[in-house]
N, C-alpha and C. Protein backbone atom coordinates (compact mmCIF):
# COMPACT_ATOMS: atom_id res chain seq x y z
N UNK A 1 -59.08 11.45 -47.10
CA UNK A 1 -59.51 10.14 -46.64
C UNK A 1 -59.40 9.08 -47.74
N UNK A 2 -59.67 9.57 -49.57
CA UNK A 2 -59.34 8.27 -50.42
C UNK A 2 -58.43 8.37 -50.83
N UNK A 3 -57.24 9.45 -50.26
CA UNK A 3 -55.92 9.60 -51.32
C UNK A 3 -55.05 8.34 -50.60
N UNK A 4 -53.68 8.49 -51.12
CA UNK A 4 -53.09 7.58 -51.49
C UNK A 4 -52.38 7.11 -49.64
N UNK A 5 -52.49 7.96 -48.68
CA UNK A 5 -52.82 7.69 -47.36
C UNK A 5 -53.91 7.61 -46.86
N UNK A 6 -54.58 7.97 -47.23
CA UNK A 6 -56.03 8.12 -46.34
C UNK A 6 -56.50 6.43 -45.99
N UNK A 7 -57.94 6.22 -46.17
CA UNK A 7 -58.09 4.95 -45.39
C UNK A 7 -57.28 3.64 -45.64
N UNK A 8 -57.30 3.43 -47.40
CA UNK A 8 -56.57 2.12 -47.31
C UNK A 8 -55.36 1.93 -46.43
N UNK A 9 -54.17 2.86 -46.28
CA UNK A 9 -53.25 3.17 -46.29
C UNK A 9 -53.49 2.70 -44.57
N UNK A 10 -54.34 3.20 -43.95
CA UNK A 10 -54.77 2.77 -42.55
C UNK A 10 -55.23 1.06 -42.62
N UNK A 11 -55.96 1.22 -43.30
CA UNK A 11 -56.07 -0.45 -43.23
C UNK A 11 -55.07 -1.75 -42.96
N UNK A 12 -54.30 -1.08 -43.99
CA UNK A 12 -53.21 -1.98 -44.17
C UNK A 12 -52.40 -1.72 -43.30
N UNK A 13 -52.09 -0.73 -42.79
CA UNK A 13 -51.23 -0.49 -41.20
C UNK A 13 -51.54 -1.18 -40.11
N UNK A 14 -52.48 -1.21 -40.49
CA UNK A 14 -53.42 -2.02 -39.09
C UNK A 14 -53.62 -3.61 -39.25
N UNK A 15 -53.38 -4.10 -40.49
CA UNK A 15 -53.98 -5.49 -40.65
C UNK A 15 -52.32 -5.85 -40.51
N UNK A 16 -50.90 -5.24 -41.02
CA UNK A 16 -49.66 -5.79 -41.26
C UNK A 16 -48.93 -6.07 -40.01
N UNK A 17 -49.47 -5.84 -38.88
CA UNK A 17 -48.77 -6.33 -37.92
C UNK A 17 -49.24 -7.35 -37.09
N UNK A 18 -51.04 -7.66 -37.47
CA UNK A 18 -51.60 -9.21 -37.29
C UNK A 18 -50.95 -10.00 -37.96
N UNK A 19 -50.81 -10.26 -39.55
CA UNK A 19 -50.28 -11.17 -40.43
C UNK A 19 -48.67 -11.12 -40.23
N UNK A 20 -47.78 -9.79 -39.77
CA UNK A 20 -46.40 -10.19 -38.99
C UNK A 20 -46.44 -11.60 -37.74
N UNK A 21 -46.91 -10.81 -36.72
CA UNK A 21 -47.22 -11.56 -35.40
C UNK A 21 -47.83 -13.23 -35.88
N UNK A 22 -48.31 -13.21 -36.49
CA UNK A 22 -49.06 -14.83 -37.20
C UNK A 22 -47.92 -15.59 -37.60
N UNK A 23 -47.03 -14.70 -39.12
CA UNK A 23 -47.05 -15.54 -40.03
C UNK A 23 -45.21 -16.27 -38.89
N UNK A 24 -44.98 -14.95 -38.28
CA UNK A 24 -43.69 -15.38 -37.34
C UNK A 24 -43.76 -16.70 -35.95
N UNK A 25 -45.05 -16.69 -35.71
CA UNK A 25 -45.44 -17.91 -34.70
C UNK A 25 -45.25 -19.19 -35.70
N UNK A 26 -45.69 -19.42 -36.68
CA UNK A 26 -45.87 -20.28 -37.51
C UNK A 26 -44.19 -20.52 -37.91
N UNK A 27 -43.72 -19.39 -38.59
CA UNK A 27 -42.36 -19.64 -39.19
C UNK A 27 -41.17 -20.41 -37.84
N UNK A 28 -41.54 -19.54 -36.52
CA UNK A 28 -40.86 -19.99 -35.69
C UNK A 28 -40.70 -21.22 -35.19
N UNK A 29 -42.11 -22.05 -35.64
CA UNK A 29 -42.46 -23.49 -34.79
C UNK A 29 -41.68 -24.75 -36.41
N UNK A 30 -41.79 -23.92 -37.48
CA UNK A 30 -40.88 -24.41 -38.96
C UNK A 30 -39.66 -24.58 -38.50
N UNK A 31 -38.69 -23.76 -38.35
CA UNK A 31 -37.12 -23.12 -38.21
C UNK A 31 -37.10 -23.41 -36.74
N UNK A 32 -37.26 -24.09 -36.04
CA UNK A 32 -36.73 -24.11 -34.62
C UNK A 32 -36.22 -22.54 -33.94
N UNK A 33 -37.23 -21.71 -34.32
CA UNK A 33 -36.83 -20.27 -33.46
C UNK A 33 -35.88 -19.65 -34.52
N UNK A 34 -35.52 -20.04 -35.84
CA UNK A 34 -34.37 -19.42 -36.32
C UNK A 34 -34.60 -18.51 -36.99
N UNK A 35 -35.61 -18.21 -37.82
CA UNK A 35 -36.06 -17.30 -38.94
C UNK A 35 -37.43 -16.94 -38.30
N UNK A 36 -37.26 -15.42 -38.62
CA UNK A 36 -38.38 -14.47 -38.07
C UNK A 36 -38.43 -13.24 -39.81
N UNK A 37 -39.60 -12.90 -40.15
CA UNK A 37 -39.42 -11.66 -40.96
C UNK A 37 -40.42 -10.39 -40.31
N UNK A 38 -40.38 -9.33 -41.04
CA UNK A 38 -40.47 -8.00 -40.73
C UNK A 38 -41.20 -7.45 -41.87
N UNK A 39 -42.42 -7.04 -42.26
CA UNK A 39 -43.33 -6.47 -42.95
C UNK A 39 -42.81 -4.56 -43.07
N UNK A 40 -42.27 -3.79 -44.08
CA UNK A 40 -42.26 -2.67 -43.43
C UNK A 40 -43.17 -2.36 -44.99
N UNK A 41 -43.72 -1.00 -45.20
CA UNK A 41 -44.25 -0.42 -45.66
C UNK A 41 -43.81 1.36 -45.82
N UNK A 42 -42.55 1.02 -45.41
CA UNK A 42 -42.26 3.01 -46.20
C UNK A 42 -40.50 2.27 -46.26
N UNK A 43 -39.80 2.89 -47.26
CA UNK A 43 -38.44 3.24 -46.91
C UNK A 43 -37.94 4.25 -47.75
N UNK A 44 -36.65 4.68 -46.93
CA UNK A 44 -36.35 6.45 -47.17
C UNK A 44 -35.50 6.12 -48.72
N UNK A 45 -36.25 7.46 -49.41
CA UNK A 45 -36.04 7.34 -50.81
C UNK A 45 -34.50 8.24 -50.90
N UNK A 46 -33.99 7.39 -51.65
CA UNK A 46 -31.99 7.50 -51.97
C UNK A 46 -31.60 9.06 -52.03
N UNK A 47 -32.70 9.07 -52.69
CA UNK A 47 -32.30 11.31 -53.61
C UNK A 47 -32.67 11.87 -52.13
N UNK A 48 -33.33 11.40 -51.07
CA UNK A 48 -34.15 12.63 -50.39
C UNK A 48 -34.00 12.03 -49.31
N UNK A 49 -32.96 11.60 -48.25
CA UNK A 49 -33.11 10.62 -46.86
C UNK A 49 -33.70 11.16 -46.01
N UNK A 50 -34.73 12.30 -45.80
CA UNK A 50 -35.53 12.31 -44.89
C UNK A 50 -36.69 12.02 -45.31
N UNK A 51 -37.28 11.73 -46.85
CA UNK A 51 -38.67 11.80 -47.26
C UNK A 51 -38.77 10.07 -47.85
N UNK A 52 -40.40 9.53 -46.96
CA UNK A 52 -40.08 8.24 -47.35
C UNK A 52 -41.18 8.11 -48.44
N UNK A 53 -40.79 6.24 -49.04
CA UNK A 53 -41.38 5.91 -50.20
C UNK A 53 -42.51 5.15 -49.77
N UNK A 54 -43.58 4.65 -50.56
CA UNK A 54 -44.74 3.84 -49.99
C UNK A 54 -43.86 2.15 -50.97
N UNK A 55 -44.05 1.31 -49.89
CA UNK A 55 -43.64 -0.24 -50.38
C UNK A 55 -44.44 -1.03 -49.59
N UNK A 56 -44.06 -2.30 -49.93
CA UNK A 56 -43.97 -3.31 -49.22
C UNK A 56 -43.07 -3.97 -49.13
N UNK A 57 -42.17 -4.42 -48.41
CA UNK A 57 -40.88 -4.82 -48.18
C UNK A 57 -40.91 -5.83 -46.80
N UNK A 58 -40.64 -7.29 -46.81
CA UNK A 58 -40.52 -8.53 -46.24
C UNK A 58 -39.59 -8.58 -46.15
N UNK A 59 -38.79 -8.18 -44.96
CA UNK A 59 -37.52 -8.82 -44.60
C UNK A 59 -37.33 -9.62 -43.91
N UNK A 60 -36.46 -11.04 -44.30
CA UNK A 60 -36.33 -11.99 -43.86
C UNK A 60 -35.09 -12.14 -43.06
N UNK A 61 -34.95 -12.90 -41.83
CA UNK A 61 -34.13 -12.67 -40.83
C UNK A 61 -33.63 -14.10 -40.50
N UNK A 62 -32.14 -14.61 -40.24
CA UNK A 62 -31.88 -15.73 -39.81
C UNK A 62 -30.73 -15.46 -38.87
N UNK A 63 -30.25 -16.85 -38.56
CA UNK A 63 -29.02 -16.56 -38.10
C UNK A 63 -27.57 -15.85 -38.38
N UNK A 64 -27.61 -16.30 -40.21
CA UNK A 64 -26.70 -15.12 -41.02
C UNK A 64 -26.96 -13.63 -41.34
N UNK A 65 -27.91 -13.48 -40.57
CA UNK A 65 -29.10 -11.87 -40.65
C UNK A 65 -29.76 -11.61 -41.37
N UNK A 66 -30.06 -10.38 -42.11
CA UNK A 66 -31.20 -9.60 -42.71
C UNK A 66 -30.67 -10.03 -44.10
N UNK A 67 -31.34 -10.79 -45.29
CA UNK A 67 -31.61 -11.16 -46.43
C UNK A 67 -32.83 -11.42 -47.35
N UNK A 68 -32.69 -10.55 -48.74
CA UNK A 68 -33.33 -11.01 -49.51
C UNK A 68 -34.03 -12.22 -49.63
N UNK A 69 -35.05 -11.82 -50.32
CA UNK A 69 -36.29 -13.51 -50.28
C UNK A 69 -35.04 -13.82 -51.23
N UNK A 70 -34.56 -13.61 -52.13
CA UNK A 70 -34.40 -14.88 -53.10
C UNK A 70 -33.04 -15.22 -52.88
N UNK A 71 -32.44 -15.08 -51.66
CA UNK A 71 -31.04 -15.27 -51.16
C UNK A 71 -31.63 -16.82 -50.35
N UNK A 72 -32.54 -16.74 -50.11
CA UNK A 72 -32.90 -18.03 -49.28
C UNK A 72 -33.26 -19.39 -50.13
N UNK A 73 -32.83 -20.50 -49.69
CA UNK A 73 -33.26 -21.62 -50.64
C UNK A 73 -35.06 -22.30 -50.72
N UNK A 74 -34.93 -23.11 -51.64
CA UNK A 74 -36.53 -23.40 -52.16
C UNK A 74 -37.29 -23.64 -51.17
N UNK A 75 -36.17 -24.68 -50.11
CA UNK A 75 -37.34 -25.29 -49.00
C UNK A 75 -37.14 -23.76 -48.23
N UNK A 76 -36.45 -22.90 -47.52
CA UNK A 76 -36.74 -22.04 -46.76
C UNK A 76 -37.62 -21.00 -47.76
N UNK A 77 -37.97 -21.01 -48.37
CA UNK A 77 -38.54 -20.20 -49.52
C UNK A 77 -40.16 -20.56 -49.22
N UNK A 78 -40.38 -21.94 -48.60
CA UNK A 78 -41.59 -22.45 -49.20
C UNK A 78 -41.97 -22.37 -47.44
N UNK A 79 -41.12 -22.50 -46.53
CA UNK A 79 -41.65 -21.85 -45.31
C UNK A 79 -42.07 -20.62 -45.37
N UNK A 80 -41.44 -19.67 -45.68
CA UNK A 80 -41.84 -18.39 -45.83
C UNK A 80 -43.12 -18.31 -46.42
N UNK A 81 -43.63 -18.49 -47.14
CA UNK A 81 -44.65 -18.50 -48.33
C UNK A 81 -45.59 -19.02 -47.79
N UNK A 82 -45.74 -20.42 -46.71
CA UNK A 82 -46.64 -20.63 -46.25
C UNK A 82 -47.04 -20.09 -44.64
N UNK A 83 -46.18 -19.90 -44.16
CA UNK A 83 -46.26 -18.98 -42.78
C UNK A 83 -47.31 -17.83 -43.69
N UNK A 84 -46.72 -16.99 -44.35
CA UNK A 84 -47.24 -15.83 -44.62
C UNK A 84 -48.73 -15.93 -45.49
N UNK A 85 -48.61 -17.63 -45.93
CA UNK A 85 -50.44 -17.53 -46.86
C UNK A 85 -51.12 -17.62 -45.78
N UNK A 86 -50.70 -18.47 -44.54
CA UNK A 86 -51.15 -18.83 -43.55
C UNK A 86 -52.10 -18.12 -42.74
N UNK A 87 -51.13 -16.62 -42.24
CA UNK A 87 -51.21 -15.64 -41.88
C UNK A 87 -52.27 -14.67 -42.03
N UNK A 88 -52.10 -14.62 -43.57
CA UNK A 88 -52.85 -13.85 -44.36
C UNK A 88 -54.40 -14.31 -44.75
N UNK A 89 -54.87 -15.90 -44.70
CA UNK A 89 -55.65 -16.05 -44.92
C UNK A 89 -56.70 -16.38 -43.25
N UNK A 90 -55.82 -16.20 -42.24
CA UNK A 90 -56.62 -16.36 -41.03
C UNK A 90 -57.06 -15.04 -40.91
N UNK A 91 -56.43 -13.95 -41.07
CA UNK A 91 -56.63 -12.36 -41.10
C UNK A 91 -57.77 -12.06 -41.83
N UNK A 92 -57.68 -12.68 -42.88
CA UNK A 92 -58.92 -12.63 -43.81
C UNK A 92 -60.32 -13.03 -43.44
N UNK A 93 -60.16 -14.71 -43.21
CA UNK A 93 -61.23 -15.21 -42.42
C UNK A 93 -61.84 -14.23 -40.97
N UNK A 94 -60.77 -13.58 -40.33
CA UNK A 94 -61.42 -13.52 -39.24
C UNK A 94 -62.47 -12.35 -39.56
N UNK A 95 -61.67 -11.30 -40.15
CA UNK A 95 -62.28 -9.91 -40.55
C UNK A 95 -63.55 -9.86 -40.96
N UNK A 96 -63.66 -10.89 -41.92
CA UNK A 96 -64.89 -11.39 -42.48
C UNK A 96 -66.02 -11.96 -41.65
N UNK A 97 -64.81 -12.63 -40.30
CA UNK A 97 -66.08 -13.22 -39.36
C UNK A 97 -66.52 -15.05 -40.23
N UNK A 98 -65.48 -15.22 -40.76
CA UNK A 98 -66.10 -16.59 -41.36
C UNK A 98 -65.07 -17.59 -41.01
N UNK A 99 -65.40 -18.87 -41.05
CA UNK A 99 -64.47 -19.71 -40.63
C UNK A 99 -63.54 -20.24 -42.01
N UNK A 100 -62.53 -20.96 -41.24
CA UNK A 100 -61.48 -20.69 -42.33
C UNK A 100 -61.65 -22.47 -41.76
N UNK A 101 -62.39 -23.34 -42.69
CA UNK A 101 -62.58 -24.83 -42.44
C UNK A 101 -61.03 -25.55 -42.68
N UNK A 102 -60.94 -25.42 -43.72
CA UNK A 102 -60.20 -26.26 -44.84
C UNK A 102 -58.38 -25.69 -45.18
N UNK A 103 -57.50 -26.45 -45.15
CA UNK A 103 -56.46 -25.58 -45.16
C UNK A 103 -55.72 -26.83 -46.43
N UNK A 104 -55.04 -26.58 -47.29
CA UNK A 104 -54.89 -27.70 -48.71
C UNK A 104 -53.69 -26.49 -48.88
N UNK A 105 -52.56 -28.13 -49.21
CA UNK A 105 -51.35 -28.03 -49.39
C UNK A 105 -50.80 -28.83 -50.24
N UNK A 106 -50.74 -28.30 -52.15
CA UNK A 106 -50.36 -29.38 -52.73
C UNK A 106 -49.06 -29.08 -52.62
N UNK A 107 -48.61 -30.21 -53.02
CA UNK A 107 -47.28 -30.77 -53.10
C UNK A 107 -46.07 -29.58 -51.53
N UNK A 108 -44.73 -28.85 -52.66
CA UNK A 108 -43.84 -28.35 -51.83
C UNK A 108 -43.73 -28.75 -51.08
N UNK A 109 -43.56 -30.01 -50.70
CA UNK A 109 -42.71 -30.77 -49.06
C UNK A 109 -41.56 -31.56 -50.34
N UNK A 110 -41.37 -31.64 -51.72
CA UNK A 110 -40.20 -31.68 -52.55
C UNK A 110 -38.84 -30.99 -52.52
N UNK A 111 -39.11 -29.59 -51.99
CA UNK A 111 -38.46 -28.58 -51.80
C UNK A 111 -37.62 -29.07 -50.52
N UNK A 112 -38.11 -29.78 -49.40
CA UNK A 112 -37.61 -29.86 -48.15
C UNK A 112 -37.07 -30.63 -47.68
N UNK A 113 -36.00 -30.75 -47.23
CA UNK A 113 -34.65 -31.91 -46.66
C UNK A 113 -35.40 -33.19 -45.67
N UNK A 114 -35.26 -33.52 -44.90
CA UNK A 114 -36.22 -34.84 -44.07
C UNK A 114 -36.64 -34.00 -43.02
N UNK A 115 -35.39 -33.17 -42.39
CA UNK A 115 -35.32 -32.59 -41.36
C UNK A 115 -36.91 -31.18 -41.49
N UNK A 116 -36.38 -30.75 -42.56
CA UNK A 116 -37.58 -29.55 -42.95
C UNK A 116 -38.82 -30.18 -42.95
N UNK A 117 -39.01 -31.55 -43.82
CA UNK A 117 -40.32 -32.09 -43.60
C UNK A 117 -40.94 -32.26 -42.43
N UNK A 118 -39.86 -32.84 -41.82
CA UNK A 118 -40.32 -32.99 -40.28
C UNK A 118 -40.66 -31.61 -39.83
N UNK A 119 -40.22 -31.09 -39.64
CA UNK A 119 -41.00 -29.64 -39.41
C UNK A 119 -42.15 -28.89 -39.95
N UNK A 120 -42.05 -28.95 -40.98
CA UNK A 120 -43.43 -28.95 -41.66
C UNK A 120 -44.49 -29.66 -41.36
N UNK A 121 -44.27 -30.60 -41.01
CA UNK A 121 -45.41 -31.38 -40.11
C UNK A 121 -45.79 -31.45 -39.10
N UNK A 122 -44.91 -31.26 -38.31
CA UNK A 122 -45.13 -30.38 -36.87
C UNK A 122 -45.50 -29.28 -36.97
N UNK A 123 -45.40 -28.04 -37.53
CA UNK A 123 -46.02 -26.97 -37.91
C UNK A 123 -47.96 -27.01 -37.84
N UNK A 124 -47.65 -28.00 -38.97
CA UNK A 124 -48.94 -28.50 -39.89
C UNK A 124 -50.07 -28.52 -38.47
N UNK A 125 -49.50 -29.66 -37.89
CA UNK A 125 -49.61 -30.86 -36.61
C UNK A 125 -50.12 -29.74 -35.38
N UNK A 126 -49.70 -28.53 -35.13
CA UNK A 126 -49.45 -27.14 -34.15
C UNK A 126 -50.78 -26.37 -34.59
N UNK A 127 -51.13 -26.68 -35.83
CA UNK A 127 -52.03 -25.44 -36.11
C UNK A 127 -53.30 -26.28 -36.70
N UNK A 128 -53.54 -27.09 -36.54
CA UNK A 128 -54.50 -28.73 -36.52
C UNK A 128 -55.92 -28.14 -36.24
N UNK A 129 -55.78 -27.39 -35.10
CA UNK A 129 -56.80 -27.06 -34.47
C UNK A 129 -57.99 -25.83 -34.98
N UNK A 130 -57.25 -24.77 -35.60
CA UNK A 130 -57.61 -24.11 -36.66
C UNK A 130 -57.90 -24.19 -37.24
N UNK A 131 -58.32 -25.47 -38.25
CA UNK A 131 -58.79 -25.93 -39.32
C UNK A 131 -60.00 -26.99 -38.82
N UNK A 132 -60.54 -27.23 -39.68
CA UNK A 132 -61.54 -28.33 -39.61
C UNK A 132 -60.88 -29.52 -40.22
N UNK A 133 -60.45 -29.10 -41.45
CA UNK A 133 -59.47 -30.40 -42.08
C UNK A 133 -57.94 -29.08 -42.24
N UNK A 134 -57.84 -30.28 -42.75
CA UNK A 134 -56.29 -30.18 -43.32
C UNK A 134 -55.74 -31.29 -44.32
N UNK A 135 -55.91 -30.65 -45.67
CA UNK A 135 -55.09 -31.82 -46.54
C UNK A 135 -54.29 -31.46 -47.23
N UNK A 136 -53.60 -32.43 -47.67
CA UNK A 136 -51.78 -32.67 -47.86
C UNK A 136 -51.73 -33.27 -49.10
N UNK A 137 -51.28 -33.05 -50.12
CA UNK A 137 -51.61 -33.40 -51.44
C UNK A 137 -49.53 -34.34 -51.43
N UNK A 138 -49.35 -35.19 -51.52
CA UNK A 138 -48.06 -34.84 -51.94
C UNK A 138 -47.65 -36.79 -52.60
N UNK A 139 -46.23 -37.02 -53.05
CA UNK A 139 -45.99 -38.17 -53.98
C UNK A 139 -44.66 -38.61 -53.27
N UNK A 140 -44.71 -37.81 -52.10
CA UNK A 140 -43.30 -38.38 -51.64
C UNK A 140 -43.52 -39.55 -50.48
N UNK A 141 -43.01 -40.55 -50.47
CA UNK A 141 -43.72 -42.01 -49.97
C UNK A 141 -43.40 -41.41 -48.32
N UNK A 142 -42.49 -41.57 -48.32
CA UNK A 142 -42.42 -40.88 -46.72
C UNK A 142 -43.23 -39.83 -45.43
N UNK A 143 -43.76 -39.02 -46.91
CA UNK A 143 -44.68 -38.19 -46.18
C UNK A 143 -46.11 -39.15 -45.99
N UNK A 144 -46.55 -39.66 -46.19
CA UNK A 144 -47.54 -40.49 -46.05
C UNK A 144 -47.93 -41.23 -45.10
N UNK A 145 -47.23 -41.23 -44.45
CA UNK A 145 -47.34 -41.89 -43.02
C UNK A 145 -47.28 -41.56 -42.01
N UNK A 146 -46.69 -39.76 -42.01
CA UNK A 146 -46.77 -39.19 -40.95
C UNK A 146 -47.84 -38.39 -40.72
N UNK A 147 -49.35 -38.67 -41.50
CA UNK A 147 -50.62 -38.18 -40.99
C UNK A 147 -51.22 -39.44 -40.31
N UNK A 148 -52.50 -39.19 -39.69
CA UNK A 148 -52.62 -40.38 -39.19
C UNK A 148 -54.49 -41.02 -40.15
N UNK A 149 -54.90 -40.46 -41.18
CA UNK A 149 -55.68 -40.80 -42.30
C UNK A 149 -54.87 -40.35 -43.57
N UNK A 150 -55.06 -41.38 -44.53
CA UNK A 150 -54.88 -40.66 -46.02
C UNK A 150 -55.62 -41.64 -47.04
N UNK A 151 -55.76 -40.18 -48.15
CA UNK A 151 -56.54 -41.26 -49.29
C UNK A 151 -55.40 -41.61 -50.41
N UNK A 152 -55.50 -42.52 -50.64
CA UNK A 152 -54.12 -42.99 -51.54
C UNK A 152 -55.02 -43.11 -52.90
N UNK A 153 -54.81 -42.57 -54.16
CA UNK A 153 -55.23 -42.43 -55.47
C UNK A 153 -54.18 -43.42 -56.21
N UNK A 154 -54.73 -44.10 -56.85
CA UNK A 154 -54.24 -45.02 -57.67
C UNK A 154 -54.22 -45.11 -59.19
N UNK A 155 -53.42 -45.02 -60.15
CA UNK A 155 -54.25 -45.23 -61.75
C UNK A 155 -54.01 -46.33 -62.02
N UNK A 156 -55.52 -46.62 -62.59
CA UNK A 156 -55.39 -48.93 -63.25
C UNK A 156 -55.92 -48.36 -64.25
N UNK A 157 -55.88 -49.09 -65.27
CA UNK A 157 -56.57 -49.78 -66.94
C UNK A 157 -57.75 -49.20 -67.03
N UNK A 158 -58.17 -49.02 -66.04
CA UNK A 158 -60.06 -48.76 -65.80
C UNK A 158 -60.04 -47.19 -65.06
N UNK A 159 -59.47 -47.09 -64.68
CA UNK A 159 -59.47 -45.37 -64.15
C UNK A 159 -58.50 -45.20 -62.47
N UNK A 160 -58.97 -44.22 -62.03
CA UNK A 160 -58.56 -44.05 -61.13
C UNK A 160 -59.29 -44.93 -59.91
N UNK A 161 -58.98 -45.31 -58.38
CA UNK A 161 -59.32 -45.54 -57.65
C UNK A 161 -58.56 -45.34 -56.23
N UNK A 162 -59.56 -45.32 -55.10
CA UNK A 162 -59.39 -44.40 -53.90
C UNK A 162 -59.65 -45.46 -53.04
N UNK A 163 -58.47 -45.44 -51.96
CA UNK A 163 -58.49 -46.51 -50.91
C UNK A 163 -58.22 -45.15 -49.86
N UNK A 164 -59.06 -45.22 -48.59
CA UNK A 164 -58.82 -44.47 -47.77
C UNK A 164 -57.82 -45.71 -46.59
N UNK A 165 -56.93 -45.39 -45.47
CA UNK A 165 -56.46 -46.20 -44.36
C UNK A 165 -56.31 -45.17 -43.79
């Protein structure tokens, strides 16, 4: 029960196909349906193809198929990453039974073409409801207008100052 299958080994079997099913709703509403990944946790070891290995292994899936995370670029990089914190931290919250208020996103909308931003915000915009807030840390003038509050931080002579619109 504490060896290297026993409970954890169940745990995590059991929690990796909530945070699949999550982090792929999320990625899907990013990518217009295009990119989906795959959580596996054993693969068959080279010397011995019937006896498998313990991993974790994220495979990422597009229209050009099954690829490496680091075959993918920064902005599809930074979908991935947040689908899956996403994922992972509602899994968390729920297990716990606690609410997951607050969801904070600095910057990485740098990484993303207009088109990706726009998606990212629709994403954002999709999962609104889940959160109590939602804030958006970012310096790119454009993004700024597609929430509908923000606090704009300013530096003068005298310090910082905060205009909310």
């Amino acid at each position: 029960a504490f060896g290297k299958g026993g409970i954890q080994a169940q745990l995590i079997e059991d929690a990796l196909p909530e945070i699949e099913a999550e982090a792929n709703l999320l990625l899907a509403r990013m990518t217009d349906n295009r990119m989906h990944l795959k959580i596996d946790t054993q693969r068959p070891i080279k010397s011995k193809k019937e006896e498998m290995a313990e991993t974790l292994l994220i495979e990422i899936a597009d229209e050009l198929g099954t690829r490496n995370y680091e075959m993918f670029s920064g902005g599809e990089a930074f979908r991935i990453n947040l689908a899956l914190r996403i994922a992972l931290s509602k899994l968390l919250a729920h297990r716990a039974g606690a609410p997951l208020p607050t969801l904070i996103i600095d910057e990485g909308f740098g990484s993303q073409d207009t088109s990706g931003r726009e998606k990212l915000v629709d994403a954002i915009n999709s999962i609104q409801d889940d959160f109590e807030k939602i804030i958006i840390i970012t310096h790119i003038e454009e993004m700024k207008d597609m929430f509908p509050v923000r606090i704009d931080v300013m530096k003068t002579a005298d310090g910082s100052t905060i205009q909310v619109s």
